[in-house]
C-alpha atoms as a PDB file:
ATOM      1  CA  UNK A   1      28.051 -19.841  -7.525  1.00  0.00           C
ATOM      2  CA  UNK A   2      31.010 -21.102  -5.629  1.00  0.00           C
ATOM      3  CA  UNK A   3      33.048 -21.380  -8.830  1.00  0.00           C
ATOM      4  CA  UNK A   4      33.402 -17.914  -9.865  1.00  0.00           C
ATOM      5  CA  UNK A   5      34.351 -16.592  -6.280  1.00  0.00           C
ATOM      6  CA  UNK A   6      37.625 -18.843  -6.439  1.00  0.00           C
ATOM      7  CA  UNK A   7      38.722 -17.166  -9.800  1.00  0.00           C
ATOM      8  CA  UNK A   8      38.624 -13.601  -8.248  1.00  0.00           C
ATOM      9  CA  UNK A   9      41.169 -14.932  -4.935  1.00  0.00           C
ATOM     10  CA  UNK A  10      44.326 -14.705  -4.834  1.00  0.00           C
ATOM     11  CA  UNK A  11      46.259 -17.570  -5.008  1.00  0.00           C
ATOM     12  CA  UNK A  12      48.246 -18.266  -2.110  1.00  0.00           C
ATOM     13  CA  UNK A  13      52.240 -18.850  -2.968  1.00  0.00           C
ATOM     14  CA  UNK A  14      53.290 -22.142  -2.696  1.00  0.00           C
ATOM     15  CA  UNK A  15      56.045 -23.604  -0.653  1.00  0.00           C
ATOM     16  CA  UNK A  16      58.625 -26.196  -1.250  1.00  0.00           C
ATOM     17  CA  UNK A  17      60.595 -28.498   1.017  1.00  0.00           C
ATOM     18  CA  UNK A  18      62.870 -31.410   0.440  1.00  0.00           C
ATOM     19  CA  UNK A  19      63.204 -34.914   1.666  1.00  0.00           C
ATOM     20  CA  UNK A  20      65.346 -35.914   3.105  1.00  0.00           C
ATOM     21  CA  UNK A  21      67.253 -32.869   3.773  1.00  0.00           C
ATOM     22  CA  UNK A  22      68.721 -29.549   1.624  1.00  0.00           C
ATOM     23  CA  UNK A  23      72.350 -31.429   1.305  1.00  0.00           C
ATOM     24  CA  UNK A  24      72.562 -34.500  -0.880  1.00  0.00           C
ATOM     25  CA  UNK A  25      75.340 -36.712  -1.341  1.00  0.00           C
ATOM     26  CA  UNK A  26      76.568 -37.578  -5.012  1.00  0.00           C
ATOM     27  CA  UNK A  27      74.687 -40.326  -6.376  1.00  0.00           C
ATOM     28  CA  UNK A  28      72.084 -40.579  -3.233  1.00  0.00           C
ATOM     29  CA  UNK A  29      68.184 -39.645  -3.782  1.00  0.00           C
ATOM     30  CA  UNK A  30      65.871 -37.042  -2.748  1.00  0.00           C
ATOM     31  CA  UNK A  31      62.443 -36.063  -3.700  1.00  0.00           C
ATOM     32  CA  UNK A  32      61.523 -32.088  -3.805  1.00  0.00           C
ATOM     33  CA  UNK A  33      57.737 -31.598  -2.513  1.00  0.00           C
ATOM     34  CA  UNK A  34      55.598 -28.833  -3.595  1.00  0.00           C
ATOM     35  CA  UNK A  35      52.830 -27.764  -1.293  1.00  0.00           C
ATOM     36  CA  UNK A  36      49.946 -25.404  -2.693  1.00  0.00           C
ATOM     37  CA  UNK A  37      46.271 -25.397  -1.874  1.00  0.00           C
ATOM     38  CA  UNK A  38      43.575 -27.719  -2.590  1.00  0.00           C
ATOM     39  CA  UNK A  39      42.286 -27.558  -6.561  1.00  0.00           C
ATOM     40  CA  UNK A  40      46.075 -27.733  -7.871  1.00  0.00           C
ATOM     41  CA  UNK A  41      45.550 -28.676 -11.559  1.00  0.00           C
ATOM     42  CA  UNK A  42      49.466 -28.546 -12.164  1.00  0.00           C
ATOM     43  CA  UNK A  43      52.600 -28.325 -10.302  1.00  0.00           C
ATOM     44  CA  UNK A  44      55.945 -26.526 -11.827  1.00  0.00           C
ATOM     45  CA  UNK A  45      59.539 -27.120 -10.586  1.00  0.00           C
ATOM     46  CA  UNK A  46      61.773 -24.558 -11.663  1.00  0.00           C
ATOM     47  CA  UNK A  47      65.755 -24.957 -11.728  1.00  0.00           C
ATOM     48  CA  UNK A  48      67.505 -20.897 -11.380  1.00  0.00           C
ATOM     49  CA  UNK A  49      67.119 -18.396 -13.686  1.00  0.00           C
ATOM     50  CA  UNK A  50      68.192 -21.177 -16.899  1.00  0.00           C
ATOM     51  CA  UNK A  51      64.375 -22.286 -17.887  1.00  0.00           C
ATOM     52  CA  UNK A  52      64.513 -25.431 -16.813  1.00  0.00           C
ATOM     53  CA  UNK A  53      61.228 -26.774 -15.162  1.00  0.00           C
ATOM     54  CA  UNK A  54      59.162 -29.779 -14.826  1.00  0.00           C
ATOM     55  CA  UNK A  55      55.243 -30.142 -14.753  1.00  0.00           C
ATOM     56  CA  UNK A  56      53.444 -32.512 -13.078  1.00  0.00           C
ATOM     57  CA  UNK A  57      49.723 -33.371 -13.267  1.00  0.00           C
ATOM     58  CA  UNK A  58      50.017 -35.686 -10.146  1.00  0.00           C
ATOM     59  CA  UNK A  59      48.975 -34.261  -7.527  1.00  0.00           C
ATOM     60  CA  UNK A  60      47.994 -35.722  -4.205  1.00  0.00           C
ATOM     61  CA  UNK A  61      45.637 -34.386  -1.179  1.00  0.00           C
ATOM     62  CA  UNK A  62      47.713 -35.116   1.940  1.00  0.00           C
ATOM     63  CA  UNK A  63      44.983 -32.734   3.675  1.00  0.00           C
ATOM     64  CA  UNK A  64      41.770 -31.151   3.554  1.00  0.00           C
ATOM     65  CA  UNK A  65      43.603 -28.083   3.080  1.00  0.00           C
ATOM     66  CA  UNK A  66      46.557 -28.441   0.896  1.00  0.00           C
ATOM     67  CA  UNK A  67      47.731 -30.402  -2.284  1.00  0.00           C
ATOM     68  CA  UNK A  68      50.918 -31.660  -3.118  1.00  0.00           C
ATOM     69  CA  UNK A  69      53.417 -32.662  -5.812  1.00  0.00           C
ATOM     70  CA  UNK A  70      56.613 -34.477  -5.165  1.00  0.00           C
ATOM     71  CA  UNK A  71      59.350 -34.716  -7.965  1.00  0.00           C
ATOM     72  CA  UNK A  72      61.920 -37.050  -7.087  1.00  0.00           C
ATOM     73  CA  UNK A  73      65.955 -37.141  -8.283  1.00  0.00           C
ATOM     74  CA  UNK A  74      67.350 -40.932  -8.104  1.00  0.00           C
ATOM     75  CA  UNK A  75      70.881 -40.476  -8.303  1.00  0.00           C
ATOM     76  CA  UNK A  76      72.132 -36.643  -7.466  1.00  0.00           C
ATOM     77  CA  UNK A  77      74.591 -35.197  -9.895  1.00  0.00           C
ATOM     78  CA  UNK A  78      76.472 -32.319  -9.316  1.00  0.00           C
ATOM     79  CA  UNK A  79      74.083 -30.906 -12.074  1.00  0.00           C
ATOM     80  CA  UNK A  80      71.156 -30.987  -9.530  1.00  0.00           C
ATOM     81  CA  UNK A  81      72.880 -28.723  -6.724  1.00  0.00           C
ATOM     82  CA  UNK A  82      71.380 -24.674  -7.158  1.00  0.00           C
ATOM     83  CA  UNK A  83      67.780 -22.817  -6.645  1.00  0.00           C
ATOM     84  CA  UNK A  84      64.769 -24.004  -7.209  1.00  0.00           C
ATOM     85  CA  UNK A  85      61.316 -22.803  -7.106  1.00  0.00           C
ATOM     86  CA  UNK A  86      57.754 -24.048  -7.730  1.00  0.00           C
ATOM     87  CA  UNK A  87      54.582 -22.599  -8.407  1.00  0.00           C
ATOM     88  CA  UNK A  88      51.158 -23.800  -9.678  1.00  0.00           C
ATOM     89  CA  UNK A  89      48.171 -23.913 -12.080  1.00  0.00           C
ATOM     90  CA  UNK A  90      44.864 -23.110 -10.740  1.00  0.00           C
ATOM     91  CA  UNK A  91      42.021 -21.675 -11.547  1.00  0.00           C
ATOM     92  CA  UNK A  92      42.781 -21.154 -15.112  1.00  0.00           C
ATOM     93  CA  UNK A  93      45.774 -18.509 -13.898  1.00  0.00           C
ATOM     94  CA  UNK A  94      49.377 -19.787 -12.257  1.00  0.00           C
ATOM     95  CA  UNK A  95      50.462 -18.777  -8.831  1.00  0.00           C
ATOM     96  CA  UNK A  96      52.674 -16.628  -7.444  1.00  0.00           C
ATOM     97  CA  UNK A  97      56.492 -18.526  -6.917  1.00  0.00           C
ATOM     98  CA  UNK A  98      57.459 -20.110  -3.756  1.00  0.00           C
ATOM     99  CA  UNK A  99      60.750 -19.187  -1.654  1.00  0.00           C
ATOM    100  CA  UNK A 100      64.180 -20.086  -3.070  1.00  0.00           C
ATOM    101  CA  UNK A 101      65.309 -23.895  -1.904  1.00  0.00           C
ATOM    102  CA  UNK A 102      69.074 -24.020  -2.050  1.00  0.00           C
ATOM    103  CA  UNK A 103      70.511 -27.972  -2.552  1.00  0.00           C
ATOM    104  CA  UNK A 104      73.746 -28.713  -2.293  1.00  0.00           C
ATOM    105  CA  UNK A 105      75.251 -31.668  -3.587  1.00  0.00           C
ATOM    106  CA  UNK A 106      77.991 -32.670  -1.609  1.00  0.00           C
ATOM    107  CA  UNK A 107      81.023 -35.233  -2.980  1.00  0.00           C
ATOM    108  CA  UNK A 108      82.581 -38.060  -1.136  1.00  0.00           C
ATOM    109  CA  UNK A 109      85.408 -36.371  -0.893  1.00  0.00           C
ATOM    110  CA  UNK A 110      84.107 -34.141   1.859  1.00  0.00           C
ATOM    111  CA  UNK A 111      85.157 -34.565   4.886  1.00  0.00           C
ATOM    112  CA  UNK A 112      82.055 -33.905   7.421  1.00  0.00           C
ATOM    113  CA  UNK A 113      82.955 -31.727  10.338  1.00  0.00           C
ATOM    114  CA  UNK A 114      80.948 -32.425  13.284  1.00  0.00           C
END
């Protein structure tokens, strides 16, 4: 039974990537993306060490392969800038956490050096 082999895997650890980029100007959007494999019941986005997180049951299949989760910010405070993490819910058991993402949140006061 196919079923019972998945529970003994290990779960691969997820990764995490944003769009459009790592450093977000004040007030401008972005959306973090969680990639894990396919069978994803839940995704988790985790903010530092405070325990701040957000679920998310929807989950797409941009691939055979993988699943996804994408939790988008509107407007970018200076509140969203710091380390986030995400891991998943499968297979009755969560995953291992992905890498650190660092986002900055940059003010329009900064001057951009080229």
């Amino acid at each position: 039974c196919r079923d019972h082999m998945h529970i003994e895997e290990d779960l691969p650890r997820p990764s995490i990537s944003p769009e459009p980029a790592t450093v977000i100007p004040l007030g401008s959007h972005v959306t973090i993306v969680c990639r894990g494999p396919v069978g994803v019941e839940t995704f988790r986005l985790q903010k530092e060490s405070r325990s701040l997180y957000n679920d998310t049951e929807d989950v797409s299949q941009p691939s055979p392969s993988e699943s996804e989760a994408r939790f988008r910010i509107d407007s970018v405070s200076e509140g969203h800038g710091g380390l986030y993490r995400c891991l998943y819910y499968k297979s009755s058991k969560w995953s291992e956490q992905s890498d650190y993402l660092e986002m900055l949140v940059k003010g329009e006061d900064v001057t951009w050096a080229l």
